[in-house]
PDB file of N, CA and C in Angstrom:
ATOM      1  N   UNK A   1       0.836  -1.165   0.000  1.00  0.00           N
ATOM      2  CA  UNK A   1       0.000   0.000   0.000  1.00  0.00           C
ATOM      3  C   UNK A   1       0.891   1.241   0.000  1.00  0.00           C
ATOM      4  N   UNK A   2       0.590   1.977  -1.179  1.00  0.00           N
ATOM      5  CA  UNK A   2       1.328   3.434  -1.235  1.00  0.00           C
ATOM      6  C   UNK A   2       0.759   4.319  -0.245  1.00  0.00           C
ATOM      7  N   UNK A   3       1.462   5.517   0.354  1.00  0.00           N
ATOM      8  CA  UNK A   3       1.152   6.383   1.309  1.00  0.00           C
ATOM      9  C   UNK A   3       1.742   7.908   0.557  1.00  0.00           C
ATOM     10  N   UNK A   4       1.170   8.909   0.530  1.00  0.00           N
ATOM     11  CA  UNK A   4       1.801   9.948   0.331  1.00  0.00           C
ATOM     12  C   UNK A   4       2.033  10.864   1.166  1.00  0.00           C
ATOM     13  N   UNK A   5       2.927  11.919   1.472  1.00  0.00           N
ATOM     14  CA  UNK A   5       3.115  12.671   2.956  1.00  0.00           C
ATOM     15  C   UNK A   5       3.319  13.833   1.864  1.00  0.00           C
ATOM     16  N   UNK A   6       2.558  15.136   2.202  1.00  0.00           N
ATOM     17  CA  UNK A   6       3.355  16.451   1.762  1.00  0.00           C
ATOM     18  C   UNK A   6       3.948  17.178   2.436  1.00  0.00           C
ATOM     19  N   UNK A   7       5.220  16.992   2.129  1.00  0.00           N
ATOM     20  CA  UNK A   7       6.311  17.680   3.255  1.00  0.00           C
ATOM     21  C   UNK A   7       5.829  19.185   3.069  1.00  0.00           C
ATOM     22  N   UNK A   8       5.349  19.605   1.710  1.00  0.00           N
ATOM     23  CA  UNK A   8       5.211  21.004   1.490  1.00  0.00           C
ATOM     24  C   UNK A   8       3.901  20.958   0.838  1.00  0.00           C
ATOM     25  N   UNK A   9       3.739  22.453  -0.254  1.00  0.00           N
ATOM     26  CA  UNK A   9       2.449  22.155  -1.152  1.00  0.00           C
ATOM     27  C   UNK A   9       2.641  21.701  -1.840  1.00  0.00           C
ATOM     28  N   UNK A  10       3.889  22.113  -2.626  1.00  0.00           N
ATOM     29  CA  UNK A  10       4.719  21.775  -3.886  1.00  0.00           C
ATOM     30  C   UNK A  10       5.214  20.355  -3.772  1.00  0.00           C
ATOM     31  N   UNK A  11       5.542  19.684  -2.448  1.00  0.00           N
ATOM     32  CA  UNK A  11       6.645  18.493  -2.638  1.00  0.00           C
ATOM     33  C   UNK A  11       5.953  17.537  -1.915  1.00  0.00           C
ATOM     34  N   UNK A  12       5.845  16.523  -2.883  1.00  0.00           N
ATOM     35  CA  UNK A  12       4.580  15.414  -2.091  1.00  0.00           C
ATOM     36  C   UNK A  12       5.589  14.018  -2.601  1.00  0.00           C
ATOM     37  N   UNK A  13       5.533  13.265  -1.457  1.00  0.00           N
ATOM     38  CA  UNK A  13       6.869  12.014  -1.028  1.00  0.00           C
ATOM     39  C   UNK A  13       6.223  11.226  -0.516  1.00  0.00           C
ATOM     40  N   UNK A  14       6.299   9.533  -1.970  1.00  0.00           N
ATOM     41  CA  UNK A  14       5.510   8.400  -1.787  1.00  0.00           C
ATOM     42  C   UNK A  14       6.282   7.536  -0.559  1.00  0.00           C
ATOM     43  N   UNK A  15       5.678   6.705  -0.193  1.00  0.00           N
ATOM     44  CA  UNK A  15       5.931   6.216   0.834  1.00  0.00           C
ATOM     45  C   UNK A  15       5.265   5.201   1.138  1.00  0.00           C
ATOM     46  N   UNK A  16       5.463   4.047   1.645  1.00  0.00           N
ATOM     47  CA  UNK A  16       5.165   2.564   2.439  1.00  0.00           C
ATOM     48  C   UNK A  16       5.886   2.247   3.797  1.00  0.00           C
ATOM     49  N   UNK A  17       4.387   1.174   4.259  1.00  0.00           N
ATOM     50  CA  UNK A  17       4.536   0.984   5.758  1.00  0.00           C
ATOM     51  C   UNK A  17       5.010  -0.568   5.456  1.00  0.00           C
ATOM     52  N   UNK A  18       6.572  -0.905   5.986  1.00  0.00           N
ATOM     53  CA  UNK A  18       6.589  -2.244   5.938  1.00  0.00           C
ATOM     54  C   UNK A  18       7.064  -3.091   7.042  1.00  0.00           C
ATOM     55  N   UNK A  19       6.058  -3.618   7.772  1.00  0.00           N
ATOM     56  CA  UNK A  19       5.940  -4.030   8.912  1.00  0.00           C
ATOM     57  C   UNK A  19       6.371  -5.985   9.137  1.00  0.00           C
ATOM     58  N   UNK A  20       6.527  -6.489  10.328  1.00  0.00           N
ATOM     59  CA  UNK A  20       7.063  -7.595  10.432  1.00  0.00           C
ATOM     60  C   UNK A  20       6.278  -8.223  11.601  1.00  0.00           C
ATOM     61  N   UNK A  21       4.853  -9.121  11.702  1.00  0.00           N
ATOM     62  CA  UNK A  21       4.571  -9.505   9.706  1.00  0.00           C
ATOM     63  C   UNK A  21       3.808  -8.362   9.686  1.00  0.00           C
ATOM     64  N   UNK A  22       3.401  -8.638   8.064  1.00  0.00           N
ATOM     65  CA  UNK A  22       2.637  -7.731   7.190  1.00  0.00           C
ATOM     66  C   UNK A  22       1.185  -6.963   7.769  1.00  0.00           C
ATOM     67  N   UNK A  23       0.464  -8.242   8.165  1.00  0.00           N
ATOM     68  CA  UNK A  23      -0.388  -7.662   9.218  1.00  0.00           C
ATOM     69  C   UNK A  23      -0.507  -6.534  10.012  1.00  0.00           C
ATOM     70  N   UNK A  24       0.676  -6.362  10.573  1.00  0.00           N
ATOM     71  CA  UNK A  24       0.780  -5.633  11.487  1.00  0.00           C
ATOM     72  C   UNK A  24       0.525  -3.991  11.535  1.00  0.00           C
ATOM     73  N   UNK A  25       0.453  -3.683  10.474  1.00  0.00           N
ATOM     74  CA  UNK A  25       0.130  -1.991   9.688  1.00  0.00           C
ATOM     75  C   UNK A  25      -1.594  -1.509  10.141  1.00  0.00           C
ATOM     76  N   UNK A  26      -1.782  -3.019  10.919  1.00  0.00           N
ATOM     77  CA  UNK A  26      -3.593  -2.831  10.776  1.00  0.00           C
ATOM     78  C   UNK A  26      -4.189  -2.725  11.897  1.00  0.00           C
ATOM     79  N   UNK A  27      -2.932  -3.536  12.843  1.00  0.00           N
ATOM     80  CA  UNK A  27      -3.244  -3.670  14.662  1.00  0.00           C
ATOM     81  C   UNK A  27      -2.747  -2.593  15.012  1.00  0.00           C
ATOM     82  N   UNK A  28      -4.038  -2.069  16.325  1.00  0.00           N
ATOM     83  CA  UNK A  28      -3.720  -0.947  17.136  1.00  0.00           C
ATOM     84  C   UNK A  28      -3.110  -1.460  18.217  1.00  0.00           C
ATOM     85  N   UNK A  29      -2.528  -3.073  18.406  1.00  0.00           N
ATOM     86  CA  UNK A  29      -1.374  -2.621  19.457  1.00  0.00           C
ATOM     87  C   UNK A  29       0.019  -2.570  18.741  1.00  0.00           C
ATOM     88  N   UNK A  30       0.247  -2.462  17.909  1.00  0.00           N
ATOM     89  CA  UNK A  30       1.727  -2.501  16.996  1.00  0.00           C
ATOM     90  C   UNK A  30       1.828  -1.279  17.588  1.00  0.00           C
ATOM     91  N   UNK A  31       3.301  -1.209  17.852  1.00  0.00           N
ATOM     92  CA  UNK A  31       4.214  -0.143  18.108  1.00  0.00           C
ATOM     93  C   UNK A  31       5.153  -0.013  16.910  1.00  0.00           C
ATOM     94  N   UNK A  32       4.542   1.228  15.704  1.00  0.00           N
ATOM     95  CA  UNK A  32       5.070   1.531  14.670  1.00  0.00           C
ATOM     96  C   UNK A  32       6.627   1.879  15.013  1.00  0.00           C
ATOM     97  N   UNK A  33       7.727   1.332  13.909  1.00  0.00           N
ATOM     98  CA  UNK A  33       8.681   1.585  14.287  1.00  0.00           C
ATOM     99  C   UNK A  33       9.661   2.577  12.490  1.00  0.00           C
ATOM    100  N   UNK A  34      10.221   3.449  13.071  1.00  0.00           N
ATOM    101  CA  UNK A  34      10.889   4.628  12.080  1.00  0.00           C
ATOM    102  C   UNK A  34      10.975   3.425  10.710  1.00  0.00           C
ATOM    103  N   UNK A  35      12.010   2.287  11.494  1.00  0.00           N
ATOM    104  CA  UNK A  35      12.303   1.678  10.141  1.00  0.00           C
ATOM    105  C   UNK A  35      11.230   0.618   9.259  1.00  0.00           C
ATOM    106  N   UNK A  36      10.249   0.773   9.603  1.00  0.00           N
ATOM    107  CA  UNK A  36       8.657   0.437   9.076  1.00  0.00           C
ATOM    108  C   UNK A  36       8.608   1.457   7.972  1.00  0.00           C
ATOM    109  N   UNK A  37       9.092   2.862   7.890  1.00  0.00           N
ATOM    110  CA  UNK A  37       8.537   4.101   6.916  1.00  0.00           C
ATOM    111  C   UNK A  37       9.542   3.640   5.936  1.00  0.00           C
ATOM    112  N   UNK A  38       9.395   2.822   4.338  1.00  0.00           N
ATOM    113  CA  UNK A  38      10.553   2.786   3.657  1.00  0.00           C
ATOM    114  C   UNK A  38       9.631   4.012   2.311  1.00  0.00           C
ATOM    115  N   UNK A  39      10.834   4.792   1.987  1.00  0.00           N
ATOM    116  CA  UNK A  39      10.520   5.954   1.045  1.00  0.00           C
ATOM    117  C   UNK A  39      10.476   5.218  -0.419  1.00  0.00           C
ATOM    118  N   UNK A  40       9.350   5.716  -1.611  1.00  0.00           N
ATOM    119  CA  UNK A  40       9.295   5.214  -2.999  1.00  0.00           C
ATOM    120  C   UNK A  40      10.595   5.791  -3.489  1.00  0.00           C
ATOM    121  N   UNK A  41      10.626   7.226  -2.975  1.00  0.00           N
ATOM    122  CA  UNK A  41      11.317   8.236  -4.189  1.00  0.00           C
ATOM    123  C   UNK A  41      12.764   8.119  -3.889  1.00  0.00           C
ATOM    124  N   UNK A  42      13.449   9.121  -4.404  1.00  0.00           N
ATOM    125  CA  UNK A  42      15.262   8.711  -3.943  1.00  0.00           C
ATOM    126  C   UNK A  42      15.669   9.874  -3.202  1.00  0.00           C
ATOM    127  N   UNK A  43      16.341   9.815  -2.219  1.00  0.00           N
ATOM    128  CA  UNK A  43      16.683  11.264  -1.814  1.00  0.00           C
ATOM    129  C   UNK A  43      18.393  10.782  -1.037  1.00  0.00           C
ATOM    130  N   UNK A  44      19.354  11.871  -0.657  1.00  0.00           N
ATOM    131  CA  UNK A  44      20.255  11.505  -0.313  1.00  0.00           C
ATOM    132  C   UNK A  44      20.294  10.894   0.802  1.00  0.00           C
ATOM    133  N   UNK A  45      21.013  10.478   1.634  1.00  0.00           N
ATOM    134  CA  UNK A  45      20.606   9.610   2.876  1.00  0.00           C
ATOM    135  C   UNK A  45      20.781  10.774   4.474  1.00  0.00           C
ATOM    136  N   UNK A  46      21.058  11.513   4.181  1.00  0.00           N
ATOM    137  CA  UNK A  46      20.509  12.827   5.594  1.00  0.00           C
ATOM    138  C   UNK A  46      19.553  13.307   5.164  1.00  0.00           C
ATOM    139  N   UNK A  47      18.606  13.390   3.937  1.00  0.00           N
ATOM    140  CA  UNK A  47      17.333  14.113   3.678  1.00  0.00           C
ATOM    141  C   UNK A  47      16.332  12.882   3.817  1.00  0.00           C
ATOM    142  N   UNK A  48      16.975  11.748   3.267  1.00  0.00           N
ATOM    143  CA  UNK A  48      15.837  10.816   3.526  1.00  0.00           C
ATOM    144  C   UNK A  48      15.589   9.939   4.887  1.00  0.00           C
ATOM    145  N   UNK A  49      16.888  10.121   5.695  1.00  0.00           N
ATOM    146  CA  UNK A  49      16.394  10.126   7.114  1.00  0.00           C
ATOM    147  C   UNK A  49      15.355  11.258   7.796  1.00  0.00           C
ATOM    148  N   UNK A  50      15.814  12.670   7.556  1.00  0.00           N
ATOM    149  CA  UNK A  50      14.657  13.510   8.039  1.00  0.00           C
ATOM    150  C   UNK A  50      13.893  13.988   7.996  1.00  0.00           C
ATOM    151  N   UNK A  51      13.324  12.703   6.227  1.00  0.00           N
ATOM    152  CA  UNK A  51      12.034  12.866   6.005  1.00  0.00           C
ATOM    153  C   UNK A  51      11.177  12.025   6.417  1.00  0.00           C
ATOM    154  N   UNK A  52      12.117  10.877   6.956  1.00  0.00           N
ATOM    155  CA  UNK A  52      11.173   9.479   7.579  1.00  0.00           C
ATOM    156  C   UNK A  52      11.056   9.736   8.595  1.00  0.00           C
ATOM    157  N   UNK A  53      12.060  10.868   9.420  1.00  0.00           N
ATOM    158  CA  UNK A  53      11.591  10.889  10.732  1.00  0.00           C
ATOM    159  C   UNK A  53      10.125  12.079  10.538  1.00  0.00           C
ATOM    160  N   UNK A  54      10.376  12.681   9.968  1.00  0.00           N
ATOM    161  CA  UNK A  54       8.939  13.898   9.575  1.00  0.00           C
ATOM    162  C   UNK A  54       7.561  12.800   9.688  1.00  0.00           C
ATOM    163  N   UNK A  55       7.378  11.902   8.818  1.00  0.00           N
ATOM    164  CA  UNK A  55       6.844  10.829   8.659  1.00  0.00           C
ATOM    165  C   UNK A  55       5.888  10.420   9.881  1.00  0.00           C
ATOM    166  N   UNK A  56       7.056   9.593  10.468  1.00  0.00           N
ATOM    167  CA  UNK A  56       6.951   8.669  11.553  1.00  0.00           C
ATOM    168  C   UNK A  56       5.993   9.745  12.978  1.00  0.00           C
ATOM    169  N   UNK A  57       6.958  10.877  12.913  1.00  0.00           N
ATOM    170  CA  UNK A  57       6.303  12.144  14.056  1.00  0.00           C
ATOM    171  C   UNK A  57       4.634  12.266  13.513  1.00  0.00           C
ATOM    172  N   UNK A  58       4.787  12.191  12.273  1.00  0.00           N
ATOM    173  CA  UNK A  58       3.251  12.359  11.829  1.00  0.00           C
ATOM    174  C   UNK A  58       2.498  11.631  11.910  1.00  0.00           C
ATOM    175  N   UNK A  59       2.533  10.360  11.746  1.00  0.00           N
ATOM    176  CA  UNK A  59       1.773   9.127  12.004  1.00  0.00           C
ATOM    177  C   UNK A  59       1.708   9.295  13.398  1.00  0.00           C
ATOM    178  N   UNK A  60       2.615   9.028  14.230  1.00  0.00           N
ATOM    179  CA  UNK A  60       2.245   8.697  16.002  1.00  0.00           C
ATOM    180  C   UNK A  60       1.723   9.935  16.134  1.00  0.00           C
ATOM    181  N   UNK A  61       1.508  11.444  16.137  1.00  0.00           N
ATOM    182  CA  UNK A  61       0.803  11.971  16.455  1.00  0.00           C
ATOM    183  C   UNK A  61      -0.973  12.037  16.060  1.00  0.00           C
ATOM    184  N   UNK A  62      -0.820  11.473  14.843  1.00  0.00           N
ATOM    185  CA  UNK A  62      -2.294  11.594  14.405  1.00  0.00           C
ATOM    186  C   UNK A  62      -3.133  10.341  14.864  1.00  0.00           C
ATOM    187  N   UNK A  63      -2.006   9.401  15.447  1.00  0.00           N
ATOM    188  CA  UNK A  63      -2.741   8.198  15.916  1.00  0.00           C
ATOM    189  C   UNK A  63      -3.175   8.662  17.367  1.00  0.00           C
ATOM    190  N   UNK A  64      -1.997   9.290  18.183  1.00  0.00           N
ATOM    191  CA  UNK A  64      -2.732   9.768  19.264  1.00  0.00           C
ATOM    192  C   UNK A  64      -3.762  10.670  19.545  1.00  0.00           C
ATOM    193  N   UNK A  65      -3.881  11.204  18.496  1.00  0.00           N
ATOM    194  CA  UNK A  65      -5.684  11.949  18.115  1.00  0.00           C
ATOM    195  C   UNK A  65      -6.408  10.874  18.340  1.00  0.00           C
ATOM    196  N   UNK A  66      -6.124  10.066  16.986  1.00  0.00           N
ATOM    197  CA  UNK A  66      -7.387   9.282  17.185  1.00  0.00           C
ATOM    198  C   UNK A  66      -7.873   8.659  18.072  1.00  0.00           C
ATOM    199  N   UNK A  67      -7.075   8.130  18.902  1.00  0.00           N
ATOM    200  CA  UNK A  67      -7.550   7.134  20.119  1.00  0.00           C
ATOM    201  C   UNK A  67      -7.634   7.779  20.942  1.00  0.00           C
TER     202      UNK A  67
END
């Protein structure tokens, strides 16, 4: 399953959740982990770490909304 995040308006960065097992993207007791966020697009490896961490901050916060 593709995910898209817009870091900006202009700059929108595909993205997948790949979890161990697979299942696991679906249970609310999984404790999502950074290296679960693998990026589609290519970026150098200090931009594409602190875009997965952008990511990851975004997911656990919007999960703690929800629940």
């Amino acid at each position: 399953m593709q995910f898209i995040y817009a870091r900006t308006a202009a700059e929108l960065i595909r993205y997948t959740l790949i979890t161990d097992p697979p299942e696991a993207m679906y249970w609310s007791t999984y404790r999502l982990k950074k290296s679960d966020v693998k990026l589609l697009d290519k970026f150098d490896r200090s931009t594409a770490a602190n875009i997965k961490q952008e990511i990851f901050d975004d997911i656990i916060k919007t999960e703690s909304i929800v629940s």
